[in-house]
C-alpha atoms as a PDB file:
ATOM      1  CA  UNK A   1      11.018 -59.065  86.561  1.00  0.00           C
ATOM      2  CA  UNK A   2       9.044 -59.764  83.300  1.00  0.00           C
ATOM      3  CA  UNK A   3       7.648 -62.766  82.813  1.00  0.00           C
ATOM      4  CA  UNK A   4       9.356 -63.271  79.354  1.00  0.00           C
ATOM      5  CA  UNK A   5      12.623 -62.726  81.111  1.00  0.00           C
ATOM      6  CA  UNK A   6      14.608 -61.713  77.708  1.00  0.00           C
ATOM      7  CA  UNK A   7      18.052 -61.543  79.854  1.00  0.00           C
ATOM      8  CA  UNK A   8      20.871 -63.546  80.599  1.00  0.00           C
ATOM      9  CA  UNK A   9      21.099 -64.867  84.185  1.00  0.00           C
ATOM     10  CA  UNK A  10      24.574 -64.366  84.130  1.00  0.00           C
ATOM     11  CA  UNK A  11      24.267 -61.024  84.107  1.00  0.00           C
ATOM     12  CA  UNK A  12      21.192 -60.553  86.438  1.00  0.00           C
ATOM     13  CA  UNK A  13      23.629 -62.071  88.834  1.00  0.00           C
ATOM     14  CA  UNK A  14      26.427 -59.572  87.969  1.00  0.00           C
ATOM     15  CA  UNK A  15      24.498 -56.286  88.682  1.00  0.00           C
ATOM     16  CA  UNK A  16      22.429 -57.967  91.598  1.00  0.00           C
ATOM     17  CA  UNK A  17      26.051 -58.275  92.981  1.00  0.00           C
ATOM     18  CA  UNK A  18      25.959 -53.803  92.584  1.00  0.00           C
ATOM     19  CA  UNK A  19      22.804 -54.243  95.277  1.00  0.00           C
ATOM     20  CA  UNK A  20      24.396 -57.073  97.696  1.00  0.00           C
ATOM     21  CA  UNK A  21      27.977 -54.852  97.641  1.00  0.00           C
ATOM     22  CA  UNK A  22      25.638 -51.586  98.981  1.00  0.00           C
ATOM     23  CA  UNK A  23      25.972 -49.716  95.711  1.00  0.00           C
ATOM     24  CA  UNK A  24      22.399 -49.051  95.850  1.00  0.00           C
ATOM     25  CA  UNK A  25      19.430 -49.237  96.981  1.00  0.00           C
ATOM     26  CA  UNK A  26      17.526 -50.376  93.796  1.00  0.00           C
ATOM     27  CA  UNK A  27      18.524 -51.641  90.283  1.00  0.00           C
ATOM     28  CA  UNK A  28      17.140 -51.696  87.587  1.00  0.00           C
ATOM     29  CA  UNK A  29      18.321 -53.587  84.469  1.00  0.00           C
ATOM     30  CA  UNK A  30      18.508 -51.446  81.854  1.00  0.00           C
ATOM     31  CA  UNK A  31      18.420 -52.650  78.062  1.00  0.00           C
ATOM     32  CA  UNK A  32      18.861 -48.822  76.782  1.00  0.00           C
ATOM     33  CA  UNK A  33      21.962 -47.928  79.014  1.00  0.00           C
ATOM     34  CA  UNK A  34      24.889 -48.300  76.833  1.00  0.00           C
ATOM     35  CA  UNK A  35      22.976 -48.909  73.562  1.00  0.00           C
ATOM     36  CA  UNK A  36      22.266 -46.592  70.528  1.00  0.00           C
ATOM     37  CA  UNK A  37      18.682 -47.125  69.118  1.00  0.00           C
ATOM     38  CA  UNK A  38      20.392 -48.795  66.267  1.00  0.00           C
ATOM     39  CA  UNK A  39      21.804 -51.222  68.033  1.00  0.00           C
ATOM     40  CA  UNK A  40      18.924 -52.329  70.038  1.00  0.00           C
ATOM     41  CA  UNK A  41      17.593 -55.817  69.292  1.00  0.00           C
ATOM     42  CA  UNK A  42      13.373 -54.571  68.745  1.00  0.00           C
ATOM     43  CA  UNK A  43      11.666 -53.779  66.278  1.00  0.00           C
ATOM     44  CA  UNK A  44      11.409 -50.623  64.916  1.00  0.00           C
ATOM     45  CA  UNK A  45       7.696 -49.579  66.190  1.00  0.00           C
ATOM     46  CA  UNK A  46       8.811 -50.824  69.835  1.00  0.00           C
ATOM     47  CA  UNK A  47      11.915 -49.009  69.701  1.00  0.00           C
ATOM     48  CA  UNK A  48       9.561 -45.407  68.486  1.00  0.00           C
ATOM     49  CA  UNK A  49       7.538 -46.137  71.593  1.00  0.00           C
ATOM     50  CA  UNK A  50      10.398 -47.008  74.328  1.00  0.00           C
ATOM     51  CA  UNK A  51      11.915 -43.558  73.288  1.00  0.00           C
ATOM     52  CA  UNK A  52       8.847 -41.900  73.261  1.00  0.00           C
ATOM     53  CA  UNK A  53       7.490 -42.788  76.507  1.00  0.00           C
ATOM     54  CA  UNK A  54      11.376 -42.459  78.145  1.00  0.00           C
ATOM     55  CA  UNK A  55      10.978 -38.653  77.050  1.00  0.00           C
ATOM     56  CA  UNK A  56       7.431 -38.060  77.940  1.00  0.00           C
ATOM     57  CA  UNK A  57       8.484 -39.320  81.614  1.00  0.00           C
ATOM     58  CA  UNK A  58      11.686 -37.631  81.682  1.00  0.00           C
ATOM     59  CA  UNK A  59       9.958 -34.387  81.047  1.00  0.00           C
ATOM     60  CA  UNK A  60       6.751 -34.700  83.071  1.00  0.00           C
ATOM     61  CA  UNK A  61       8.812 -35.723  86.359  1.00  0.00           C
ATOM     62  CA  UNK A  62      12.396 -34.667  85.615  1.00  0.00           C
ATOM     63  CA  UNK A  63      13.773 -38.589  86.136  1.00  0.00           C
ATOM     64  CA  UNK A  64      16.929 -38.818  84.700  1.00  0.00           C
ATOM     65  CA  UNK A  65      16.906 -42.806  83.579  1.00  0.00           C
ATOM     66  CA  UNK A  66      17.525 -44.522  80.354  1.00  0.00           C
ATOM     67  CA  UNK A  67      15.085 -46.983  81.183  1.00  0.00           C
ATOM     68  CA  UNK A  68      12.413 -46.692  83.297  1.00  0.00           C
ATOM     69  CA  UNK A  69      10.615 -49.735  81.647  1.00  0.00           C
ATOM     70  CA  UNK A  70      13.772 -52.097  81.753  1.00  0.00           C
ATOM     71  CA  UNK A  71      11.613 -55.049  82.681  1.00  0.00           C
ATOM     72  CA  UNK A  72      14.011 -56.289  85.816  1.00  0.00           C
ATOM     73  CA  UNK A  73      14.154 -54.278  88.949  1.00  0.00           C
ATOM     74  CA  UNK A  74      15.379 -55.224  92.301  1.00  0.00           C
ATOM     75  CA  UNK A  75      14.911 -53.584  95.525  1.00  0.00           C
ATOM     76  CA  UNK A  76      16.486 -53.711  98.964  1.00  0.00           C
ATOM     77  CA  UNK A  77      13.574 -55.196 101.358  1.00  0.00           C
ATOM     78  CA  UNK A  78      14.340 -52.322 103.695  1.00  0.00           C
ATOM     79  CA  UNK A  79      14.133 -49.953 101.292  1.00  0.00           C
ATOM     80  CA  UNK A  80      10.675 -50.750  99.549  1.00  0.00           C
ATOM     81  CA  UNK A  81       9.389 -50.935 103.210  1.00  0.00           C
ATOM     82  CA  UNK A  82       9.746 -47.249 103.509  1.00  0.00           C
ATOM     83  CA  UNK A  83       7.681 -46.628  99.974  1.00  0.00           C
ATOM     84  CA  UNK A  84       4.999 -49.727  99.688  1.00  0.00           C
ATOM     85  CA  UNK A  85       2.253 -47.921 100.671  1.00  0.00           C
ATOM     86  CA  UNK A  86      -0.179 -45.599  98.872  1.00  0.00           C
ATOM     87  CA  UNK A  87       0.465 -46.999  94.857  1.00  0.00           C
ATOM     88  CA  UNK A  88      -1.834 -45.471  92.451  1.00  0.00           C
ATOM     89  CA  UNK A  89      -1.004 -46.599  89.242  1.00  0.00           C
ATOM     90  CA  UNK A  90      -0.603 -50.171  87.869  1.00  0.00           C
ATOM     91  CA  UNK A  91       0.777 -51.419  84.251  1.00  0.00           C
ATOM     92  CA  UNK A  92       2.630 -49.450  82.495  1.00  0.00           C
ATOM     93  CA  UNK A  93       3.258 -46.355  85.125  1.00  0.00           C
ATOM     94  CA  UNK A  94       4.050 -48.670  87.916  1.00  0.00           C
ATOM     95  CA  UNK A  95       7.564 -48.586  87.237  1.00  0.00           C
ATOM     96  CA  UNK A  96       7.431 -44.694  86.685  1.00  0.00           C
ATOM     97  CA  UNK A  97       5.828 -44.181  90.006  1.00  0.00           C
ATOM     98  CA  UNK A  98       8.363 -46.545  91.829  1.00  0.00           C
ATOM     99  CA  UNK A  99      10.943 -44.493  90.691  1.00  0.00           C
ATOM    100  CA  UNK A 100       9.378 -40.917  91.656  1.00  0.00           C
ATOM    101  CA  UNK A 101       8.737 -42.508  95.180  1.00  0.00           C
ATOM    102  CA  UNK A 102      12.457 -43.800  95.443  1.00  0.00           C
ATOM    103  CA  UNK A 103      13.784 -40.573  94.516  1.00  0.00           C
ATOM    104  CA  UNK A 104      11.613 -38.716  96.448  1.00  0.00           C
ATOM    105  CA  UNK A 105      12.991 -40.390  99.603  1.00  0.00           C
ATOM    106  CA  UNK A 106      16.589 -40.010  98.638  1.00  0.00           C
ATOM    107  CA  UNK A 107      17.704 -43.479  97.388  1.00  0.00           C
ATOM    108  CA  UNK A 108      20.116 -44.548  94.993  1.00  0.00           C
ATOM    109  CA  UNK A 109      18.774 -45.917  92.233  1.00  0.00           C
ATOM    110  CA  UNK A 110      21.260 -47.545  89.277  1.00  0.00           C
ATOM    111  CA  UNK A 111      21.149 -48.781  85.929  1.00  0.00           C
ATOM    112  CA  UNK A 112      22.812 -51.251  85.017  1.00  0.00           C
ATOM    113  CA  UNK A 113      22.925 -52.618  81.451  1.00  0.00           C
ATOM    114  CA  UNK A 114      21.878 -55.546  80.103  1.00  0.00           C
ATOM    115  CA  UNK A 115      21.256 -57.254  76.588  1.00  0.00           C
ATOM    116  CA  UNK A 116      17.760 -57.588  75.958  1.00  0.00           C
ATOM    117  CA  UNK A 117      16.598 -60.631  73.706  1.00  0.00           C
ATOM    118  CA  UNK A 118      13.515 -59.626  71.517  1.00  0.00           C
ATOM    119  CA  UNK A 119      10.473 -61.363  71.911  1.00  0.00           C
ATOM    120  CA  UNK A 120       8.108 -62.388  69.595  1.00  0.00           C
ATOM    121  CA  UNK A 121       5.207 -60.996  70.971  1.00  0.00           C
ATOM    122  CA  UNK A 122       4.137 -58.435  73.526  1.00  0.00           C
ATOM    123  CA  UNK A 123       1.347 -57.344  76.220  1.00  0.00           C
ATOM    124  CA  UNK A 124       1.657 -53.617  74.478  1.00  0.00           C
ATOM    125  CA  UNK A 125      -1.315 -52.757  72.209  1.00  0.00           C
ATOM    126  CA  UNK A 126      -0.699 -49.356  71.157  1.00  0.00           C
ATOM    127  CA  UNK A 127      -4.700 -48.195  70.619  1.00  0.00           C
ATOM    128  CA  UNK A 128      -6.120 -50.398  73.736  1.00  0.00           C
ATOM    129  CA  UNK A 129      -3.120 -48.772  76.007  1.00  0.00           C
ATOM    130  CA  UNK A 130      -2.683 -45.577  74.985  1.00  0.00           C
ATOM    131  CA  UNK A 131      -5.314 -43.612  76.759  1.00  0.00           C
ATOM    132  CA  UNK A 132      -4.553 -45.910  80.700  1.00  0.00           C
ATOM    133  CA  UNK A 133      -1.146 -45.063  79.736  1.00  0.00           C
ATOM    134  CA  UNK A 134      -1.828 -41.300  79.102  1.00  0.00           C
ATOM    135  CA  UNK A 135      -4.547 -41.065  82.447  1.00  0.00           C
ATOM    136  CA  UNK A 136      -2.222 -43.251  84.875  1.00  0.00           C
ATOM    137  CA  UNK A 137       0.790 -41.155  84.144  1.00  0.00           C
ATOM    138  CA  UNK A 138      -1.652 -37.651  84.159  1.00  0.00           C
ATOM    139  CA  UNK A 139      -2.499 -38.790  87.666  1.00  0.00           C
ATOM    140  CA  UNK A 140       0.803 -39.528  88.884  1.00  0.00           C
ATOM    141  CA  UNK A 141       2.107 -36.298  87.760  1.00  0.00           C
ATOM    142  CA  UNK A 142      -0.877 -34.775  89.856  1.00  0.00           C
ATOM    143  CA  UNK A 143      -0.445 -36.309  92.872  1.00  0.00           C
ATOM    144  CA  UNK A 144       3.045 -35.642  92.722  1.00  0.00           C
ATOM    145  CA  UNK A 145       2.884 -31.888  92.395  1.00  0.00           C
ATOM    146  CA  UNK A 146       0.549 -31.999  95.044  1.00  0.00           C
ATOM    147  CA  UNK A 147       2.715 -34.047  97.410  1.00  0.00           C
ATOM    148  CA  UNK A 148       6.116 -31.350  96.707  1.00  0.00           C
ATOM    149  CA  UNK A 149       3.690 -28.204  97.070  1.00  0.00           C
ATOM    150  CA  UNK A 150       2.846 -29.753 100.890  1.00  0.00           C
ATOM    151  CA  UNK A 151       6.580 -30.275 100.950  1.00  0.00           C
ATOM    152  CA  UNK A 152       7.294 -26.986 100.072  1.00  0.00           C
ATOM    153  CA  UNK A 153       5.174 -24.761 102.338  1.00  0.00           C
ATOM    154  CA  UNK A 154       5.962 -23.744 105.476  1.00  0.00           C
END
């Protein structure tokens, strides 16, 4: 979870409820699922980038989430046992490359929305991130070709 924590607990509770009930096996809190990019409480410039980076992901690795940078996601112990190992990426693309490795292994991963609250600053620096950003998630997509080509050969 970020440390700002921009969400109500109220609600953390109510979709943590979607993990303890065996809906699935991660959540992750999702401030775009359900919203129009009007209606979400950021800035303009931080709203550009979310949308931008949500399509550059969904296209380089085919992940069909509204969020992938939701800043709250919660795992079954079990579960994250089976895909700790072997991270490559940090920041930014951590999140991404949770999500390839969940989906890889077949588990169910759900959004669930929640109200962001903006903040009045942020760890994102456009020009000092941009190019970690760009290699992290050049990387991942690398390795991850390379992991379904072994998958796919006989």
């Amino acid at each position: 979870m970020d440390a700002d924590a921009p969400f109500k607990i109220e609600t953390i509770r109510d979709g943590l409820d979607q993990l303890f009930l065996g809906k699935c096996d991660c959540l992750i809190f999702s401030k775009w699922e359900g919203c129009t990019f009007w209606r979400m409480k950021q800035n303009f410039f931080r709203k550009c980038l979310s949308r931008f980076f949500n399509l550059l992901v969904r296209n380089l690795f085919n992940l069909d989430f509204k969020d992938t940078q939701g800043g709250a996601k919660f795992i079954k112990k079990d579960v994250f046992e089976k895909i700790r190992h072997d991270f490559i990426c940090g920041g930014f693309v951590f999140d991404v490359e949770l999500l390839l490795k969940l989906v890889q292994k077949g588990m169910v991963v759900k959004e669930f929305p929640i109200e962001n609250y903006p903040v009045n600053f942020s760890t994102v620096a456009i020009f000092r991130d941009l190019i970690p950003v760009l290699t992290d998630l050049l990387r991942l997509k690398n390795r991850f070709a390379y992991a379904q080509k072994r998958i796919e050969q006989p």
